[in-house]
Protein backbone atom coordinates (compact mmCIF):
# COMPACT_ATOMS: atom_id res chain seq x y z
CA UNK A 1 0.00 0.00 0.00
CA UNK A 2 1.15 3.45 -0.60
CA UNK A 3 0.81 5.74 1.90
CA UNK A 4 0.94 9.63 0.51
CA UNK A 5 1.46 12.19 3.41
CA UNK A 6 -0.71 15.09 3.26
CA UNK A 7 0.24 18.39 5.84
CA UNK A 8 -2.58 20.80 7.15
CA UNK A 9 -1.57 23.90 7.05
CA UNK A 10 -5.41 25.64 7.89
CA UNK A 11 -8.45 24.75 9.37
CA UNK A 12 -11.26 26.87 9.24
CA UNK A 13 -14.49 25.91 11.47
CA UNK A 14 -17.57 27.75 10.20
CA UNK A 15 -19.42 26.12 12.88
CA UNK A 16 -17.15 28.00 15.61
CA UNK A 17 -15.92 30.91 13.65
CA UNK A 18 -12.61 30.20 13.94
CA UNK A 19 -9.29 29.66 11.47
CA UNK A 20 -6.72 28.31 12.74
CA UNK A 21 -3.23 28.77 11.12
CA UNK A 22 -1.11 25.84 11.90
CA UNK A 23 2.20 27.29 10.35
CA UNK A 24 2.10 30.32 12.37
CA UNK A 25 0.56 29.29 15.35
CA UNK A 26 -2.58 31.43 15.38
CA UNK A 27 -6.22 31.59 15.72
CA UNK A 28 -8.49 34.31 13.64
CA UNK A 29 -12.01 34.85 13.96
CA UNK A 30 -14.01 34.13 10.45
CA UNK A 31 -16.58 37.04 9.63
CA UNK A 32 -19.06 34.88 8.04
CA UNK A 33 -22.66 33.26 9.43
CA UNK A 34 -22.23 30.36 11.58
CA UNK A 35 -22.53 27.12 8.95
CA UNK A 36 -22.03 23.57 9.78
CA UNK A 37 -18.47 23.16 7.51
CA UNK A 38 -15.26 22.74 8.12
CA UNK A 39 -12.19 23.11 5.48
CA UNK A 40 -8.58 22.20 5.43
CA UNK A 41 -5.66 23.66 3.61
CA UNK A 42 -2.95 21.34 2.70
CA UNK A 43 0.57 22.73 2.13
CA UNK A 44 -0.23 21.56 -1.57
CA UNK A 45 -2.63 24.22 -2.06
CA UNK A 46 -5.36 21.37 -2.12
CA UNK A 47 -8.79 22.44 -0.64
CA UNK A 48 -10.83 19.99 1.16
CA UNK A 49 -14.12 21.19 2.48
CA UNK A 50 -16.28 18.76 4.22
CA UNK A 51 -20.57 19.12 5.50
CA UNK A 52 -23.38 17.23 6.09
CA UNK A 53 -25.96 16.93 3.59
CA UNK A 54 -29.17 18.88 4.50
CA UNK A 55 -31.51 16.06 3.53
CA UNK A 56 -29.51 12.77 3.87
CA UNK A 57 -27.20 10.76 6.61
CA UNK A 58 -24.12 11.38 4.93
CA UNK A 59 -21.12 13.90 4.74
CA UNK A 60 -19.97 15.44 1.76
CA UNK A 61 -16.76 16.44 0.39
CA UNK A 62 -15.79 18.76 -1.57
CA UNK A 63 -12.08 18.66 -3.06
CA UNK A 64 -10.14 21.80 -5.05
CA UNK A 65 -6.45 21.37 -6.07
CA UNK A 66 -4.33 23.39 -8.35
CA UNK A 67 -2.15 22.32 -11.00
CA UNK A 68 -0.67 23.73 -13.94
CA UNK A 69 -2.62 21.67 -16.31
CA UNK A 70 -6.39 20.57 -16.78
CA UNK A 71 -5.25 16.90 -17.05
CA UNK A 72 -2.47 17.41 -13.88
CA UNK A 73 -5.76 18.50 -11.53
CA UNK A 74 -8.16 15.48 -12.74
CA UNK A 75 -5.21 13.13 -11.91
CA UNK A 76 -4.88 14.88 -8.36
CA UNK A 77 -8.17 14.61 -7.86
CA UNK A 78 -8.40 11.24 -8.84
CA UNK A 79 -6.05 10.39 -6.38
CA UNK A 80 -7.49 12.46 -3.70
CA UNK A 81 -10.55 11.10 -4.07
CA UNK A 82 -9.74 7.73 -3.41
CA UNK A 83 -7.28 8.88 -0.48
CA UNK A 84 -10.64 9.81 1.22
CA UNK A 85 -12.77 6.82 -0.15
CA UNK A 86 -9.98 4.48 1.80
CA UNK A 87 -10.06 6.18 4.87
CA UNK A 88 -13.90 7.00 5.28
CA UNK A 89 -15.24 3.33 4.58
């Protein structure tokens, strides 16, 4: 199995207001209404932002990476994707 090592770099917690910066150490408050989603930053620049669904028992995710090609980003996803289908079954 190959194991790929991902590092947060941000959290933010809509829920609580809060981002929290893990590279420097710090808290900031998030000037948005209070929502039930949380996101993390990866020191990729990947984007995962995770919720409930409104309507269903399930949580959603929502995944953003960038590359410097359309077909770089599908394969990133790809692989992201299936990083998180391994670890939420």
């Amino acid at each position: 199995m190959l194991w790929i090592i991902r590092v947060v770099k941000m959290i933010k917690d809509y829920l609580s207001l809060k981002s929290y910066n893990i590279e420097k150490q710090n808290e900031e408050d998030i000037l948005l209404p209070k929502s039930n989603v949380l996101q993390f930053f990866l020191e990729d620049n990947t984007k995962i932002t995770v919720r409930p669904s409104g309507t269903e028992p399930k949580i959603k995710f929502y995944l953003g990476v960038k590359e410097n090609s359309l077909e770089q980003a599908k394969k990133s996803l790809e692989i992201l994707g299936e990083e998180i289908l391994k670890y939420s079954k």
